[in-house]
N, C-alpha and C. Protein backbone atom coordinates (compact mmCIF):
# COMPACT_ATOMS: atom_id res chain seq x y z
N UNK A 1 -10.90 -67.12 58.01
CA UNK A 1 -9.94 -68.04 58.62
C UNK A 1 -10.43 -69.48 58.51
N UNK A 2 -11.46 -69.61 58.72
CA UNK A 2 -12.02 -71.03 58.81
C UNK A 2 -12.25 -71.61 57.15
N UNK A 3 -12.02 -70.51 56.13
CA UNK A 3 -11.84 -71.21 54.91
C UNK A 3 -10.65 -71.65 54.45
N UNK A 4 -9.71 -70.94 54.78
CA UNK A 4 -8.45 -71.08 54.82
C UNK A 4 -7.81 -72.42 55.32
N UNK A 5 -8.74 -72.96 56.56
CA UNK A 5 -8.18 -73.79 57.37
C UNK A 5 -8.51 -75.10 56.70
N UNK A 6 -9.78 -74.94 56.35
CA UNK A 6 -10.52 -76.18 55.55
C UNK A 6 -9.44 -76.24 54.37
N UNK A 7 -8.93 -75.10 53.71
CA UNK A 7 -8.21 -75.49 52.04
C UNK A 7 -6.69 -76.37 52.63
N UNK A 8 -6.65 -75.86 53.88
CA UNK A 8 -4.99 -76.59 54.15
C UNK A 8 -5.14 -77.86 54.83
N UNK A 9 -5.99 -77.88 55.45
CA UNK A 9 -6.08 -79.45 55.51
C UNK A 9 -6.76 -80.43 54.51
N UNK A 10 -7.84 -79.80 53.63
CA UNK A 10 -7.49 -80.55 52.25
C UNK A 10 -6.77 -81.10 51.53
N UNK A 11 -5.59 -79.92 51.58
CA UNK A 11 -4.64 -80.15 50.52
C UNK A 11 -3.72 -81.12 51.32
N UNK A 12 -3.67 -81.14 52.88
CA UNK A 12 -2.64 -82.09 53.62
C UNK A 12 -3.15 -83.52 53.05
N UNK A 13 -4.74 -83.17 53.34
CA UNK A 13 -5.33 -84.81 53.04
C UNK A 13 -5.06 -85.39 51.43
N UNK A 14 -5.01 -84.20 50.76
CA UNK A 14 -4.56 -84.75 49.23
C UNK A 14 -3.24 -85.33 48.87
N UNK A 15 -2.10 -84.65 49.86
CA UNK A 15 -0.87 -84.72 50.02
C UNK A 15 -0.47 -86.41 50.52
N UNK A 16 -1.18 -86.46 51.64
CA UNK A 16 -1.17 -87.43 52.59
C UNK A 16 -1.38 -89.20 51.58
N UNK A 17 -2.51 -88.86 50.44
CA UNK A 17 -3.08 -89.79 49.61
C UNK A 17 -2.27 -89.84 48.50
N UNK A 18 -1.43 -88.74 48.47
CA UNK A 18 -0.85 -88.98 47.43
C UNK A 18 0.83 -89.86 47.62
N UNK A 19 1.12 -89.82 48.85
CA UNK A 19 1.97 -90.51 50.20
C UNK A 19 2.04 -91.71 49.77
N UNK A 20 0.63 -92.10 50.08
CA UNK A 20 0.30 -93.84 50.61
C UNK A 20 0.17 -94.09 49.21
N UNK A 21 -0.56 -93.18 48.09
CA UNK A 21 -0.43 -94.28 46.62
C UNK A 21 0.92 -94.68 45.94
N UNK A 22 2.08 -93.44 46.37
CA UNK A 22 3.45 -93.90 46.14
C UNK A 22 3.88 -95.00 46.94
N UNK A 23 3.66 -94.75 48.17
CA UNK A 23 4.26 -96.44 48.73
C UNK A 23 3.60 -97.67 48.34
N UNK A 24 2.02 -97.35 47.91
CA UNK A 24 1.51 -98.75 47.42
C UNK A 24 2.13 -99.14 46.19
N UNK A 25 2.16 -98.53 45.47
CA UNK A 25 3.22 -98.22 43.85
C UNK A 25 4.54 -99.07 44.39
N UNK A 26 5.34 -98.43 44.84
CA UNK A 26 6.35 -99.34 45.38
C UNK A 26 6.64 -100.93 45.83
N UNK A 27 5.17 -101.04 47.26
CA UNK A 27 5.00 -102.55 47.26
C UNK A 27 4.66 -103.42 46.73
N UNK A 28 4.08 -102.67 45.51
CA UNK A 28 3.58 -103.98 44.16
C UNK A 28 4.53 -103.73 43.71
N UNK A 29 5.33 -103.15 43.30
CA UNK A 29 7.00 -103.55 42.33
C UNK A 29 7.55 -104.38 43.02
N UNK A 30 7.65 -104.90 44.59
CA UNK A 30 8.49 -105.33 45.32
C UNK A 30 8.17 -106.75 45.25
N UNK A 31 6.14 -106.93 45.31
CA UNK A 31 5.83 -107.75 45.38
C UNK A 31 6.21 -109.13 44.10
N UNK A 32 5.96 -108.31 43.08
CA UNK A 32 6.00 -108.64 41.86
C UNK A 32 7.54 -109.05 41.83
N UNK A 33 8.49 -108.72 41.98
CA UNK A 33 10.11 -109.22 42.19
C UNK A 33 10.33 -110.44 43.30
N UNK A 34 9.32 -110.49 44.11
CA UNK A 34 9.84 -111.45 44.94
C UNK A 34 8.79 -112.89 44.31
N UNK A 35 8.02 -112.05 43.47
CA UNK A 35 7.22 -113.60 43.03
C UNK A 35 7.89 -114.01 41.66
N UNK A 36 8.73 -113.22 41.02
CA UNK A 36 9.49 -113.55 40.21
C UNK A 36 10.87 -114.26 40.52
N UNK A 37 11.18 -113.84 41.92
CA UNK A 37 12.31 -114.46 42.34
C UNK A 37 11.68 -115.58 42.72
N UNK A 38 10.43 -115.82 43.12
CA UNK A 38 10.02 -117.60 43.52
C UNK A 38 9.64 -118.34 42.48
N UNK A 39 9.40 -117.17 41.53
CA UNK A 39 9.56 -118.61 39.94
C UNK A 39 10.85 -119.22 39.90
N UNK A 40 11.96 -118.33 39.85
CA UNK A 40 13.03 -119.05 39.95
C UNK A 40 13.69 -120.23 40.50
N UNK A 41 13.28 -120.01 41.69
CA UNK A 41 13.80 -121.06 42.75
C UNK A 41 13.06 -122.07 42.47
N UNK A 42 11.46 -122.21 41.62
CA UNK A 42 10.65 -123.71 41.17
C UNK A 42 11.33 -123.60 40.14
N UNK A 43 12.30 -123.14 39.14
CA UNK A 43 13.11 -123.18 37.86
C UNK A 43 14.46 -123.73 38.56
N UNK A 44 15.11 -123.48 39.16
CA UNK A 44 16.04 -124.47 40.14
C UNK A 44 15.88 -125.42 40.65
N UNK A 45 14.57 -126.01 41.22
CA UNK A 45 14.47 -127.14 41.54
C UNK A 45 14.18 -128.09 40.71
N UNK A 46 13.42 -127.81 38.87
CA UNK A 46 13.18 -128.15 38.14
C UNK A 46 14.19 -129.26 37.74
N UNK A 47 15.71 -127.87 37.48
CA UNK A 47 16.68 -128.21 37.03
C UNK A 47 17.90 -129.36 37.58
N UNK A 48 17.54 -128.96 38.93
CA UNK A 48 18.50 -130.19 39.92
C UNK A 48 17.53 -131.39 39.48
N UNK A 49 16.42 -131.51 39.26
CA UNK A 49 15.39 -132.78 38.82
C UNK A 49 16.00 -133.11 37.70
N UNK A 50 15.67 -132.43 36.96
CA UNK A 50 16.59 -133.07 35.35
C UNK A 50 18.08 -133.36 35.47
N UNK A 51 18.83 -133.34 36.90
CA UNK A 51 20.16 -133.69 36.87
C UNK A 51 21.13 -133.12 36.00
N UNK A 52 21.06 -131.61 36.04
CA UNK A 52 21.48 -130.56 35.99
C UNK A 52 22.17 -129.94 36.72
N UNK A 53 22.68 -130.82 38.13
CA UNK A 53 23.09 -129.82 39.16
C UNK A 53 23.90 -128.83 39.19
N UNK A 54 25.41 -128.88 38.50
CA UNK A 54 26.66 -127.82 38.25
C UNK A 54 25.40 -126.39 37.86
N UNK A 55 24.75 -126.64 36.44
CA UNK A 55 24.29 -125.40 35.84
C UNK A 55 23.23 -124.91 37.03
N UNK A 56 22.28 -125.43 38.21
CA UNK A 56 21.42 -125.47 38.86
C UNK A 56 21.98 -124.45 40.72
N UNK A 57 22.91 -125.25 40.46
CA UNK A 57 24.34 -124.57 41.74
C UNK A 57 24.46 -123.31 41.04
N UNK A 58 25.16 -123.07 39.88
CA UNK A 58 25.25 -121.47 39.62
C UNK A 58 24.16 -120.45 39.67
N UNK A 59 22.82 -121.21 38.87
CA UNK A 59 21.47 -120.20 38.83
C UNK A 59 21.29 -120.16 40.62
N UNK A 60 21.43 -121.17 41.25
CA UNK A 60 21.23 -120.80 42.95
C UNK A 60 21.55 -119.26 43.62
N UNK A 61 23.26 -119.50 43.03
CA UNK A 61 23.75 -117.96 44.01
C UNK A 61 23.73 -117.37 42.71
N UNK A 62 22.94 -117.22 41.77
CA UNK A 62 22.50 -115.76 41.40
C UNK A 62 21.47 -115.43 41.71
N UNK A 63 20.27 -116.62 41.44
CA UNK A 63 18.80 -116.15 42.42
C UNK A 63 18.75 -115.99 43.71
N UNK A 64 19.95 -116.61 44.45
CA UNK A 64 19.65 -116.12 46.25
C UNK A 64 20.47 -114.76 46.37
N UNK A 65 21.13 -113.98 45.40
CA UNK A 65 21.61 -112.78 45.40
C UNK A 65 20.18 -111.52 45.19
N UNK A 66 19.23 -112.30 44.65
CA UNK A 66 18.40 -111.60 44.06
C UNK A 66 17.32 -111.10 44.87
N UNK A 67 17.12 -112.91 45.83
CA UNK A 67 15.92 -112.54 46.80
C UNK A 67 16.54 -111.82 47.83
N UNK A 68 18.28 -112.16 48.10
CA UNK A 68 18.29 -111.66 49.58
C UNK A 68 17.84 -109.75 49.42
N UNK A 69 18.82 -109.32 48.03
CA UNK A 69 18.14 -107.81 47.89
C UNK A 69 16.57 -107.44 47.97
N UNK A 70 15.69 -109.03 47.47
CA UNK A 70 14.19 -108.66 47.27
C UNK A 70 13.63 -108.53 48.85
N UNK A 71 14.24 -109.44 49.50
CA UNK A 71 13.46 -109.22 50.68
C UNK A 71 13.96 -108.32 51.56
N UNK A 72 15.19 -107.64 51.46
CA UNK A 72 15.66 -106.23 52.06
C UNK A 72 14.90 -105.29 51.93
N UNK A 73 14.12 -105.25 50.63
CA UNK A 73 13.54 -104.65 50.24
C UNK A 73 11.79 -104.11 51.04
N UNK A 74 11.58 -105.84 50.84
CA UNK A 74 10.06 -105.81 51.41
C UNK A 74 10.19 -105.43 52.46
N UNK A 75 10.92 -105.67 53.61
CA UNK A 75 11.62 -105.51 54.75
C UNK A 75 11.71 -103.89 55.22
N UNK A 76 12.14 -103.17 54.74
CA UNK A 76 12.14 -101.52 54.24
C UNK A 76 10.89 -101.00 53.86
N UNK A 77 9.92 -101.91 53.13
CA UNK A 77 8.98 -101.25 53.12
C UNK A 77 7.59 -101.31 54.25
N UNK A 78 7.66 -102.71 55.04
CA UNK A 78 7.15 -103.19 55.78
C UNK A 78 7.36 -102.53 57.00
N UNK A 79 9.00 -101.74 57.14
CA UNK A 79 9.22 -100.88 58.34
C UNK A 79 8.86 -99.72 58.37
N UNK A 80 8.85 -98.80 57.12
CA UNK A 80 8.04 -97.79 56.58
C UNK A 80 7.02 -97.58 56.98
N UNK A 81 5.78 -98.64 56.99
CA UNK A 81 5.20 -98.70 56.41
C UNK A 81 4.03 -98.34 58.50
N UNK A 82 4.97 -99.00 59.17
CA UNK A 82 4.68 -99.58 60.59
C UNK A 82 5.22 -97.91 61.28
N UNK A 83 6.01 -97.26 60.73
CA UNK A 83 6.85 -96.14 61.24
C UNK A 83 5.86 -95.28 60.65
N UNK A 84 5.16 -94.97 59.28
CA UNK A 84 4.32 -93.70 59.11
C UNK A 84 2.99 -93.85 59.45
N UNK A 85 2.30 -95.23 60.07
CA UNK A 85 1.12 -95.09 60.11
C UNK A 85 0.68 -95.54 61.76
């Protein structure tokens, strides 16, 4: 019995690690999107500089479409994250 017990909580603890490396997996994809979405927004401000504004206004509400999903995101994982541990 007591070998038995040791193999199943092993395997929980293997289970458990294999948990947290998928959610870390996840928060670097998330991370990586929201630092791509903040290149953008220094590529928008670039562009209102060069007096660009019309073309600078459109890239706006497509990149603030982008972060508001990016940070829903982080947001979800940050609650996750507070809820399994």
């Amino acid at each position: 019995k007591k070998v038995s017990l040791l193999t199943l909580n092993g395997y929980e603890f293997l289970l458990f690690g294999k948990r947290q490396h998928e959610r870390r997996k996840t928060t670097e994809k998330v991370s990586m999107k929201l630092a791509l979405a903040a290149n953008h927004f220094l590529c928008l401000i670039d562009l209102n500089f060069l007096g660009l504004f019309p073309y600078g206004f459109l890239l706006h509400l497509l990149f603030a479409s982008y972060y508001f999903f990016y940070s829903k995101m982080v947001f979800q994982c940050v609650l996750e994250y507070y809820v399994f541990n």
